[in-house]
C-alpha atoms as a PDB file:
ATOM      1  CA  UNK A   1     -34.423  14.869 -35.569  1.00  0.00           C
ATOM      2  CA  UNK A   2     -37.079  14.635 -33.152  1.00  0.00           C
ATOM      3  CA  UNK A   3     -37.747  11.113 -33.052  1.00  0.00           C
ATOM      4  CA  UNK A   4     -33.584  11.027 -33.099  1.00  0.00           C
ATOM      5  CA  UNK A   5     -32.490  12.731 -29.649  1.00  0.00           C
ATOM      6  CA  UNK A   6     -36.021  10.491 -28.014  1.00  0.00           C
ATOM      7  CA  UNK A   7     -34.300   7.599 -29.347  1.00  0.00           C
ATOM      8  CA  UNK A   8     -30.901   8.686 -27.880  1.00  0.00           C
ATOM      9  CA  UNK A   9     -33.007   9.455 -24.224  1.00  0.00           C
ATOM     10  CA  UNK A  10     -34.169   6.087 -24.461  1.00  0.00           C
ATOM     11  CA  UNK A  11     -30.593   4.514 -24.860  1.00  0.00           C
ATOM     12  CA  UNK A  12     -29.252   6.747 -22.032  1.00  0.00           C
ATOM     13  CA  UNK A  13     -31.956   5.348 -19.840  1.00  0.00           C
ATOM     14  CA  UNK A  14     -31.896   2.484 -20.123  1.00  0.00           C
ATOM     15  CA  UNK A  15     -27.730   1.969 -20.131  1.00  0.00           C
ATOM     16  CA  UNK A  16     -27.837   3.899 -16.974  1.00  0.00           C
ATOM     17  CA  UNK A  17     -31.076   1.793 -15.057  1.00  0.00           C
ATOM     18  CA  UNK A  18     -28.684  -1.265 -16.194  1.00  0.00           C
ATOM     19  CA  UNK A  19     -25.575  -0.269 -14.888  1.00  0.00           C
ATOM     20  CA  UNK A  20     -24.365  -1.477 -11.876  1.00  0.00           C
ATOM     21  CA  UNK A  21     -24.784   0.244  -8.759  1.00  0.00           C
ATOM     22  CA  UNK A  22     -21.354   1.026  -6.520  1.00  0.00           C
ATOM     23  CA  UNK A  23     -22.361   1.867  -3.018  1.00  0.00           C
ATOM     24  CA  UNK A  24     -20.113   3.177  -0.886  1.00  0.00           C
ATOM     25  CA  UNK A  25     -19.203   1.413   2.585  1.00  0.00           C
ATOM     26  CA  UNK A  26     -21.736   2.317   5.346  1.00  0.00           C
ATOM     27  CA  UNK A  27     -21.135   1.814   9.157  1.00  0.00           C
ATOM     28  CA  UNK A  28     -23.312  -0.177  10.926  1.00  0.00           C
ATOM     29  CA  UNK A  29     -23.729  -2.116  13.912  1.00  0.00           C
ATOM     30  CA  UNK A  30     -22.831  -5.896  13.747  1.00  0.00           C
ATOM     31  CA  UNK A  31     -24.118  -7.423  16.863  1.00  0.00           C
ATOM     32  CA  UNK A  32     -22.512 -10.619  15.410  1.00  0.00           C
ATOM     33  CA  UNK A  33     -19.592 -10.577  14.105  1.00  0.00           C
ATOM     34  CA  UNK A  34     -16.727 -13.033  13.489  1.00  0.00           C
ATOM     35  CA  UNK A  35     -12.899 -13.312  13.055  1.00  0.00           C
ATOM     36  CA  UNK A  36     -10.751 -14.176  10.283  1.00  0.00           C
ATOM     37  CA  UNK A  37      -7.202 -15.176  10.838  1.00  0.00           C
ATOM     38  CA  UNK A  38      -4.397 -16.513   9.318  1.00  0.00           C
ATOM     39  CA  UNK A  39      -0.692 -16.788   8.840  1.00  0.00           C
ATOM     40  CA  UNK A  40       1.718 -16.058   5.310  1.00  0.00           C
ATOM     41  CA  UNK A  41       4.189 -18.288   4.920  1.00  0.00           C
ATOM     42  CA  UNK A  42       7.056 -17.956   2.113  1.00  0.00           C
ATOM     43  CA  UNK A  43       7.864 -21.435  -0.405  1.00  0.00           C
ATOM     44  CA  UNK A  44      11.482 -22.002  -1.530  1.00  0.00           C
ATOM     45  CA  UNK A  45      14.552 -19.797  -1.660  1.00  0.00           C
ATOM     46  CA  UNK A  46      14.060 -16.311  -0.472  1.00  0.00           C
ATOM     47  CA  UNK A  47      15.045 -13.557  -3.675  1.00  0.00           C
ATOM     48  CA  UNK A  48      18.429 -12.090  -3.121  1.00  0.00           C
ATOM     49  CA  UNK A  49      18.030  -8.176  -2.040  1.00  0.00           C
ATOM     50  CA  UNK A  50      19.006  -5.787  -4.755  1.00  0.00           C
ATOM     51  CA  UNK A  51      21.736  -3.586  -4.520  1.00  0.00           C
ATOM     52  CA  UNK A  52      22.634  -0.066  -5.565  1.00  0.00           C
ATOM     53  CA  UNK A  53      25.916   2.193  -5.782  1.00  0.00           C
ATOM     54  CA  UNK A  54      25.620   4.855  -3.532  1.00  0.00           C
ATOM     55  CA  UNK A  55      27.841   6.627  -5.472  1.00  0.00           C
ATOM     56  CA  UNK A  56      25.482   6.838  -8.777  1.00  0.00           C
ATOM     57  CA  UNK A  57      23.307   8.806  -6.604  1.00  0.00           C
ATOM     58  CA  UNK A  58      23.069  12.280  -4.749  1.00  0.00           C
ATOM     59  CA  UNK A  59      24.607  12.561  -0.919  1.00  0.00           C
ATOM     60  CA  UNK A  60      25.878   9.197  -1.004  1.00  0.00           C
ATOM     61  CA  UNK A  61      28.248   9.754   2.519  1.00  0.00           C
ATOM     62  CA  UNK A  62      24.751  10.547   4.286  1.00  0.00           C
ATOM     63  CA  UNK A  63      22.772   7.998   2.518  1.00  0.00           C
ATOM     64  CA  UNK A  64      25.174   4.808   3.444  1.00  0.00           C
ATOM     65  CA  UNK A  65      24.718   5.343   7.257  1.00  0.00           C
ATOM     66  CA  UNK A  66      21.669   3.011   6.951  1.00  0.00           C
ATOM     67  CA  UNK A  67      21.010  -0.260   4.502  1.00  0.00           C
ATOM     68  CA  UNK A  68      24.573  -0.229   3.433  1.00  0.00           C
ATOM     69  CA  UNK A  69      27.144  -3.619   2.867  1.00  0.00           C
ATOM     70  CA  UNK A  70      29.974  -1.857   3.700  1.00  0.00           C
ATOM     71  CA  UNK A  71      31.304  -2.261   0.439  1.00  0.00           C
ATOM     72  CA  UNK A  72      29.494   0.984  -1.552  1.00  0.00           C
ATOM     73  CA  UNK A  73      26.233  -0.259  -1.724  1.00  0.00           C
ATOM     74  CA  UNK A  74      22.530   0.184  -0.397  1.00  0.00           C
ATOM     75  CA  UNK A  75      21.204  -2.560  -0.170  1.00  0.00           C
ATOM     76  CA  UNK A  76      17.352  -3.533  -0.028  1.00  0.00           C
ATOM     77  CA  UNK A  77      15.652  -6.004   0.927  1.00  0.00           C
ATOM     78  CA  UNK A  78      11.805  -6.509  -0.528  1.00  0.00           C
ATOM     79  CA  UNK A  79      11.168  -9.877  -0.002  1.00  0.00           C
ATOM     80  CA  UNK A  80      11.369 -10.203   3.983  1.00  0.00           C
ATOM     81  CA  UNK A  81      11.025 -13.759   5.679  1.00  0.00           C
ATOM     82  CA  UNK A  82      11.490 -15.030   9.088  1.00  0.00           C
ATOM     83  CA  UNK A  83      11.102 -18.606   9.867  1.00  0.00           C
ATOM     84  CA  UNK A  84       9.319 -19.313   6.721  1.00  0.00           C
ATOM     85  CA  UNK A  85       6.815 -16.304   7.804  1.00  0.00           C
ATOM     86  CA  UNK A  86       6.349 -13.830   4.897  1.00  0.00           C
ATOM     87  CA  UNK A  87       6.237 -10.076   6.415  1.00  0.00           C
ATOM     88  CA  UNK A  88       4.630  -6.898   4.528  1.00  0.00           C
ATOM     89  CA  UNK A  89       1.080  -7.833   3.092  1.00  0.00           C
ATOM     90  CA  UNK A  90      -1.807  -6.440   3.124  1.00  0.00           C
ATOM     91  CA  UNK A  91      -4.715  -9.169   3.837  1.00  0.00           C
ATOM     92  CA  UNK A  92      -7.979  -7.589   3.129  1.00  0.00           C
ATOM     93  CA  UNK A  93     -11.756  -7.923   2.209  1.00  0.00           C
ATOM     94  CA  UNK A  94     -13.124  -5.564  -1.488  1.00  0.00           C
ATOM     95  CA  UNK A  95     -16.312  -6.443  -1.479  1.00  0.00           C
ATOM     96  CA  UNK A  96     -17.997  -5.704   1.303  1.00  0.00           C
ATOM     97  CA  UNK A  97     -20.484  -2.993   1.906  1.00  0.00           C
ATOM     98  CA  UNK A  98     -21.313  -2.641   5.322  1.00  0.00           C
ATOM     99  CA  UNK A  99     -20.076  -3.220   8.516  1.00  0.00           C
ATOM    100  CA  UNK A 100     -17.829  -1.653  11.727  1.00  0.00           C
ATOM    101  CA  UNK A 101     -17.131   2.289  11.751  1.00  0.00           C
ATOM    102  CA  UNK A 102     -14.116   3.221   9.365  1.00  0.00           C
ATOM    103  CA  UNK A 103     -12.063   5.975  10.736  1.00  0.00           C
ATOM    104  CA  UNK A 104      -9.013   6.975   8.695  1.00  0.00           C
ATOM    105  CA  UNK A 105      -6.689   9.801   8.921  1.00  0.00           C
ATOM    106  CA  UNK A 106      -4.603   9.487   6.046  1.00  0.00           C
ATOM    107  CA  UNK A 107      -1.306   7.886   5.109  1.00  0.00           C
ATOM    108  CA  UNK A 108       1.744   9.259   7.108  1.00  0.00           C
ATOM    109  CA  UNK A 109       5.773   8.113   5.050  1.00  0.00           C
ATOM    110  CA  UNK A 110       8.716   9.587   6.309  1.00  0.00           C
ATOM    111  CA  UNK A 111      12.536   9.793   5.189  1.00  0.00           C
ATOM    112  CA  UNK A 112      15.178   8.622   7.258  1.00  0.00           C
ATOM    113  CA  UNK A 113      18.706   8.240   6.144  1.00  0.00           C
ATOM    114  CA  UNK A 114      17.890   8.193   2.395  1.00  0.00           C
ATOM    115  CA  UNK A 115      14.921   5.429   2.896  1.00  0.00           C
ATOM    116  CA  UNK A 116      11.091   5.856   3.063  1.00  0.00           C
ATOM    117  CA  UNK A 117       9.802   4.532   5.968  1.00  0.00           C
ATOM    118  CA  UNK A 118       5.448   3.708   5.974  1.00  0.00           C
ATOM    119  CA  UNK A 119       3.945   5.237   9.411  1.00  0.00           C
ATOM    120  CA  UNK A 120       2.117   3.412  12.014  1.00  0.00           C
ATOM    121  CA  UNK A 121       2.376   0.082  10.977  1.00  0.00           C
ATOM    122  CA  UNK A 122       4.043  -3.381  11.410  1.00  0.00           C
ATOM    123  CA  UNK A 123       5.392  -3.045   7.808  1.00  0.00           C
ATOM    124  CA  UNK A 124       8.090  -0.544   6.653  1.00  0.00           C
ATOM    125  CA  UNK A 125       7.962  -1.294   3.239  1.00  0.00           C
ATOM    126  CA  UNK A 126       3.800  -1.792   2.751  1.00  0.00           C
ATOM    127  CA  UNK A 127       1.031   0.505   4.168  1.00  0.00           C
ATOM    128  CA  UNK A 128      -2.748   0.671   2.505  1.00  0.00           C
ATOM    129  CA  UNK A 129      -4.188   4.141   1.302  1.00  0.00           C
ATOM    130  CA  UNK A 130      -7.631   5.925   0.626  1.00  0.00           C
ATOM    131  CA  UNK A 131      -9.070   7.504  -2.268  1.00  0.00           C
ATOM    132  CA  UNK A 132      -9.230  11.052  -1.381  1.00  0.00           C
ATOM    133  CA  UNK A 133      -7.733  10.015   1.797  1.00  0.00           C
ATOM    134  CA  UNK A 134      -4.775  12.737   2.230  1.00  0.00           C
ATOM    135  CA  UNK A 135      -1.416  11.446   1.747  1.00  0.00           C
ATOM    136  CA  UNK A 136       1.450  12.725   3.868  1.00  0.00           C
ATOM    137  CA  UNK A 137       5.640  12.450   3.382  1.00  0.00           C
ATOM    138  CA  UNK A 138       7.848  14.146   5.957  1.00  0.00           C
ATOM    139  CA  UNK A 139      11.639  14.736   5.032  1.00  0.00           C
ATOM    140  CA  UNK A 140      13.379  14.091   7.812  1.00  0.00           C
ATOM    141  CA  UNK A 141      16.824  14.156   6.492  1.00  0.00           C
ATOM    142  CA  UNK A 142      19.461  16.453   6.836  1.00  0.00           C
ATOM    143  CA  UNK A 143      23.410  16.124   6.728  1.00  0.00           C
ATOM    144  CA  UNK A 144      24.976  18.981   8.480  1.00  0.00           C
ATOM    145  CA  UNK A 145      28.957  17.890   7.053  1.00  0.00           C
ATOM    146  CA  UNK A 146      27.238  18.966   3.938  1.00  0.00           C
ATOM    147  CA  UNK A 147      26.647  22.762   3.279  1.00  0.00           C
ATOM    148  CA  UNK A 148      24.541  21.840   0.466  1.00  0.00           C
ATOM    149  CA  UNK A 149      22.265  19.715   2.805  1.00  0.00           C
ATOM    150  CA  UNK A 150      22.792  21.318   5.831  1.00  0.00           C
ATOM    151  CA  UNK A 151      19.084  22.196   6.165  1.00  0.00           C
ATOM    152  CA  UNK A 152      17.892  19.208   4.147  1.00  0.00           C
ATOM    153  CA  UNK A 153      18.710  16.549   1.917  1.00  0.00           C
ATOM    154  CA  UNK A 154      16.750  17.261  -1.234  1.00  0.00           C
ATOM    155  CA  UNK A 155      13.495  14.308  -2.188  1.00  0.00           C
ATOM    156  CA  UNK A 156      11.802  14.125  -4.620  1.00  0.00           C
ATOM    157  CA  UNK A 157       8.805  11.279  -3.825  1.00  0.00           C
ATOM    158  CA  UNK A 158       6.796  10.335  -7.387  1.00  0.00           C
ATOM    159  CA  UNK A 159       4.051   8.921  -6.652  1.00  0.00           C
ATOM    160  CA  UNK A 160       2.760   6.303  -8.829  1.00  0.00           C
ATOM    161  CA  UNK A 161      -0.900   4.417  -9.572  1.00  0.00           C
ATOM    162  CA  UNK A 162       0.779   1.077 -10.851  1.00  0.00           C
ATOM    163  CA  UNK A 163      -2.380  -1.091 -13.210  1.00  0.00           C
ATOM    164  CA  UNK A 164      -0.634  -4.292 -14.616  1.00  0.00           C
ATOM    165  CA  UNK A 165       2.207  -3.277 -16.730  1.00  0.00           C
ATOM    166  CA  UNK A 166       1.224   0.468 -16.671  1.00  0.00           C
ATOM    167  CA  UNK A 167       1.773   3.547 -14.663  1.00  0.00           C
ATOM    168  CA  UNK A 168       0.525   6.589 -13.817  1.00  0.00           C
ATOM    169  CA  UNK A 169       1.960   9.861 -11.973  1.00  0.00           C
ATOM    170  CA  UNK A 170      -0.299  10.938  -8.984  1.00  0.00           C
ATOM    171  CA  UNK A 171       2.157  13.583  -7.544  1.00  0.00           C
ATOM    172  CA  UNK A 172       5.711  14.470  -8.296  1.00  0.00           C
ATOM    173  CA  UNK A 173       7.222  16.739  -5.787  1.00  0.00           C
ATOM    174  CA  UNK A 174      10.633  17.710  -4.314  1.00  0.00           C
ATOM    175  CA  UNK A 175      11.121  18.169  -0.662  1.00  0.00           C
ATOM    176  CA  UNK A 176      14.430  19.885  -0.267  1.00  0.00           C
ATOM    177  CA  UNK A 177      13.615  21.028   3.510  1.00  0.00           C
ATOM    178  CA  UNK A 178      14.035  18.575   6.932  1.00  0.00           C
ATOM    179  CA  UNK A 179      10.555  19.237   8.192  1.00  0.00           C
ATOM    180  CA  UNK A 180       8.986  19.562   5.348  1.00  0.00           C
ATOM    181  CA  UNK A 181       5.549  17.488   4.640  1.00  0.00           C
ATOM    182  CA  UNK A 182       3.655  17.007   1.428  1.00  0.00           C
ATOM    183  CA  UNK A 183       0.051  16.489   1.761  1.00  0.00           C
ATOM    184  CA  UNK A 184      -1.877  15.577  -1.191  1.00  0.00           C
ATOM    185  CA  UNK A 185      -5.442  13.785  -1.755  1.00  0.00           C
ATOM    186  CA  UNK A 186      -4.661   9.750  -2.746  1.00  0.00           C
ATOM    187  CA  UNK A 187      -6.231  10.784  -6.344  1.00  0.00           C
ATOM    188  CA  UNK A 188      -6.767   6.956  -7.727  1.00  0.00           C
ATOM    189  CA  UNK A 189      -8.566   6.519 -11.360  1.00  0.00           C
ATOM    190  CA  UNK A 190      -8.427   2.665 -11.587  1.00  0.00           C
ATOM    191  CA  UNK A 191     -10.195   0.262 -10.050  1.00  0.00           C
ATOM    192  CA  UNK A 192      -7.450  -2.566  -9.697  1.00  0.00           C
ATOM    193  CA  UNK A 193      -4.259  -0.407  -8.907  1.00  0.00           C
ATOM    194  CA  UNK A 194      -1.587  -0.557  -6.135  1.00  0.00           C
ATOM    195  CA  UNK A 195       0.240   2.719  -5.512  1.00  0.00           C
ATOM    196  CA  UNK A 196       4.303   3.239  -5.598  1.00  0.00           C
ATOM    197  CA  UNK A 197       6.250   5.957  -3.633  1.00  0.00           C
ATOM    198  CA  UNK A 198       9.704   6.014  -5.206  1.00  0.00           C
ATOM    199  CA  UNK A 199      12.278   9.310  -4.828  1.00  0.00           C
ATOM    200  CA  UNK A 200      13.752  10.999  -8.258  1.00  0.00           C
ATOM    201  CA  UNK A 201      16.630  11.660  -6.601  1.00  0.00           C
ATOM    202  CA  UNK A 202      17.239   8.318  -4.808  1.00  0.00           C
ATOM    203  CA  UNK A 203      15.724   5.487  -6.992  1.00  0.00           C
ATOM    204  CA  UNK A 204      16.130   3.041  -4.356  1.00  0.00           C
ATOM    205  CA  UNK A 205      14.293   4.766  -1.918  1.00  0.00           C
ATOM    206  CA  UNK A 206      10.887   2.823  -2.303  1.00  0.00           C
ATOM    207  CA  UNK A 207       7.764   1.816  -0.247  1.00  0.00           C
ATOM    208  CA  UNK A 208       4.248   0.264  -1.775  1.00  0.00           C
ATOM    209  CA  UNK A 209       0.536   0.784  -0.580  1.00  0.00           C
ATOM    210  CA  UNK A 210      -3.043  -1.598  -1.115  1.00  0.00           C
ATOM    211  CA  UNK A 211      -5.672   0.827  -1.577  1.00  0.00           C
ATOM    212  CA  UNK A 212      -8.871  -0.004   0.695  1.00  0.00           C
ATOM    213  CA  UNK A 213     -12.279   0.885   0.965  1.00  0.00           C
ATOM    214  CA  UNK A 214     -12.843  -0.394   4.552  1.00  0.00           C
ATOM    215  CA  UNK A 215     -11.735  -1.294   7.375  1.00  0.00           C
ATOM    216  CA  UNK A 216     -11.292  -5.048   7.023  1.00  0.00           C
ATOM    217  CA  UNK A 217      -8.158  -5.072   6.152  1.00  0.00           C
ATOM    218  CA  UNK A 218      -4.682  -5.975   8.308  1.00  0.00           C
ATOM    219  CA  UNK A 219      -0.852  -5.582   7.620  1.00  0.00           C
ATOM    220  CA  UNK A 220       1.208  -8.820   8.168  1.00  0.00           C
ATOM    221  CA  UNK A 221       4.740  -7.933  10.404  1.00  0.00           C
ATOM    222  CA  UNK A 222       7.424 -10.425  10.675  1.00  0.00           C
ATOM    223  CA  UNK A 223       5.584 -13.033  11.961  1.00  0.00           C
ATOM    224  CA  UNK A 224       3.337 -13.722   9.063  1.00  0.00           C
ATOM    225  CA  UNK A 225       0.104 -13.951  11.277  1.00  0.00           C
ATOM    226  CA  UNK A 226      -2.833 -11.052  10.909  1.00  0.00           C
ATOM    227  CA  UNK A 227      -6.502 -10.811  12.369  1.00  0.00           C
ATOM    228  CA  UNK A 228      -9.432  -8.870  11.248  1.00  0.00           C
ATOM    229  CA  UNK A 229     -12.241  -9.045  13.252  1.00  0.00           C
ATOM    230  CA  UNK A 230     -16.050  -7.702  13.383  1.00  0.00           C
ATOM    231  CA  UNK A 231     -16.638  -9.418  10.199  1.00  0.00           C
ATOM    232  CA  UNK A 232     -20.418  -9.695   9.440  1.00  0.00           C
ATOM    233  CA  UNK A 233     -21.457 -13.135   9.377  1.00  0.00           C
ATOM    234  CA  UNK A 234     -21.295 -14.725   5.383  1.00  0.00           C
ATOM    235  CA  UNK A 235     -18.802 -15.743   2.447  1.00  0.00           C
ATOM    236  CA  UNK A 236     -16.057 -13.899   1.386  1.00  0.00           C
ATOM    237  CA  UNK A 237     -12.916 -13.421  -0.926  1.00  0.00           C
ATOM    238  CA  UNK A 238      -9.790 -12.254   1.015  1.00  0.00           C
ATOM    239  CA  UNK A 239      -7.042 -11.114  -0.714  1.00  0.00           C
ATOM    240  CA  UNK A 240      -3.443 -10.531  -0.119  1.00  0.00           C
ATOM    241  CA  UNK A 241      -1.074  -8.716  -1.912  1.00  0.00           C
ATOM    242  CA  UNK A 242       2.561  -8.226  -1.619  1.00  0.00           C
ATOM    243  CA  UNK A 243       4.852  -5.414  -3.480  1.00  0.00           C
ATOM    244  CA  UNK A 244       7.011  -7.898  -5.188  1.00  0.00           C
ATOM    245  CA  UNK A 245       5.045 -11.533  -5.293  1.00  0.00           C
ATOM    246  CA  UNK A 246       2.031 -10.093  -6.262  1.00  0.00           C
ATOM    247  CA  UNK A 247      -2.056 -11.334  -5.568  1.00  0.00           C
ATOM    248  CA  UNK A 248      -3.319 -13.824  -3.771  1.00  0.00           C
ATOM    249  CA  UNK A 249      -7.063 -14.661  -2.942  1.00  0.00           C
ATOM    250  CA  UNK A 250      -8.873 -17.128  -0.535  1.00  0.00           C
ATOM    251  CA  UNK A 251     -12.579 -18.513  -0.310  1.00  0.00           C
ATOM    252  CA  UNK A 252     -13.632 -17.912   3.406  1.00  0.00           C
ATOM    253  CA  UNK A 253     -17.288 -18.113   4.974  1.00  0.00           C
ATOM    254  CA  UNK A 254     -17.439 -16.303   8.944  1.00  0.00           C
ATOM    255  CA  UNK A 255     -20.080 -17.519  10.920  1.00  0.00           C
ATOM    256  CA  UNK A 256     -21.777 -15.694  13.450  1.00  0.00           C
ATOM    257  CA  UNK A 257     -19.603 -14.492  16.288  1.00  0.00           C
ATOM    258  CA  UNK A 258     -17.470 -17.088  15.023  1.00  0.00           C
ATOM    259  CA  UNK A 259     -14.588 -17.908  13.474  1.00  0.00           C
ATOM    260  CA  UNK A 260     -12.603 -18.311  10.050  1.00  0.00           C
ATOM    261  CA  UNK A 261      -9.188 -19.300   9.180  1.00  0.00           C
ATOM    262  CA  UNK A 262      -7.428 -18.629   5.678  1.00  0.00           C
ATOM    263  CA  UNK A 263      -3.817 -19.412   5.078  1.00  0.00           C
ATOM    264  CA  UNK A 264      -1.739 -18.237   2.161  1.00  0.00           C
ATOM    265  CA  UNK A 265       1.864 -19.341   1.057  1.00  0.00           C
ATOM    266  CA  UNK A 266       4.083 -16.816  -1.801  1.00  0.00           C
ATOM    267  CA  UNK A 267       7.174 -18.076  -3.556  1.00  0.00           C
ATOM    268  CA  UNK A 268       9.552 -15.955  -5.531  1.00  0.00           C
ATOM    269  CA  UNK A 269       8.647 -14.826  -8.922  1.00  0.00           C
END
């Protein structure tokens, strides 16, 4: 039994002393740092928006003030472009373990007229997110024609860790007040997820978020271009995700307080 659990030590040991090491991002000075910039551009015809009957869902006469065709219908639109110019990624660096301070204070949504709206950004639809980072949705909806939702049209925002084809629940929470907030820790277990907000009371109330581990990262707006500077000098992967096209990455090497271009081009699905 002895010679058993020393064996069993032994294997411990050594699985651990060969396991890779994950540091977490320090902040450092870099005296020499570069730029990385770049432009997304959209290929081919841009994806019709989808629809949805107002009517299948709760307070539908508040709801179709904003997004609606005039015909019964909200209508969304995930797949914005402008002059060829793709709008709502997130262009950003993973691997990278070092570098200018990283001050984040959390992920602010709101509601407004039935739709999620991300905080602080260029992008409505895509924002990035922390782990442990807290997590924030204000309802700011309320219909006073409606006694029911006088004070507040009832949420409900699910929040999903999205891996490939599955899913995960990382809060599910109603919000039945105007001026109500939820604030919850971004509580990721995978290490390749993207995170969904999407209401169980309005299923076409929807907004997507990259999660990061520093701050090289930037969020495209409707003009497709994005910068990320104080990059320490050397060879990276950038990536670039969108909600609905998916992943992208790029080969990119930033020389000292110089200069780097990467360009990436989507088409629909």
């Amino acid at each position: 039994m002895k010679g058993f659990i020393a064996v069993f030590v032994l294997a411990v040991a050594v699985s651990v002393v060969g396991a890779p090491v994950v540091s977490a991002y320090e902040e450092a000075p870099v005296a020499d740092g570069g730029t990385i910039s770049g432009k997304v551009m959209f290929k081919g015809a841009v994806p019709a928006p989808k629809t949805f009957v107002f009517a299948k869902f709760p307070n539908a006469g508040f709801c179709e003030k904003a997004d609606s065709d005039g015909k019964g219908n909200r209508v969304v639109q995930q797949v914005n472009v402008k002059g060829g110019a793709l709008a709502d990624v997130v262009v950003y660096i993973e691997e990278i373990e070092k570098g200018k301070p990283f001050k984040f204070d959390g992920t602010d949504v709101k509601t407004d007229l039935c739709r999620f709206l991300v905080e602080g950004g260029p992008s409505k639809l895509t924002g990035v997110v922390v782990k442990k980072a807290e997590f924030r949705v204000l309802n700011n909806d309320a219909d006073p024609t409606d006694p029911k939702a006088a004070t507040g049209v009832l949420h409900n925002p699910h929040g999903y860790e999205i891996s490939g084809a599955s899913s995960s629940t990382i809060f599910n929470l109603p919000l039945p007040e105007k001026g109500q907030m939820i604030k919850k820790p971004m509580v990721l277990r995978k290490k390749e997820s993207t995170v969904k907000i999407e209401c169980d009371q309005h299923n076409y109330m929807q907004v997507f978020f990259q999660p990061v581990a520093n701050p090289y990262y930037a969020i495209v707006g409707e003009d497709g271009t994005f910068s990320i500077d104080g990059v320490p000098p050397g060879s990276y992967e950038l990536h670039a995700f969108h909600p609905i096209l998916g992943l992208q990455e790029a080969k990119v090497t930033v020389p000292a307080k110089g200069k780097a271009t990467a360009d990436f081009a989507f088409a629909a699905k």
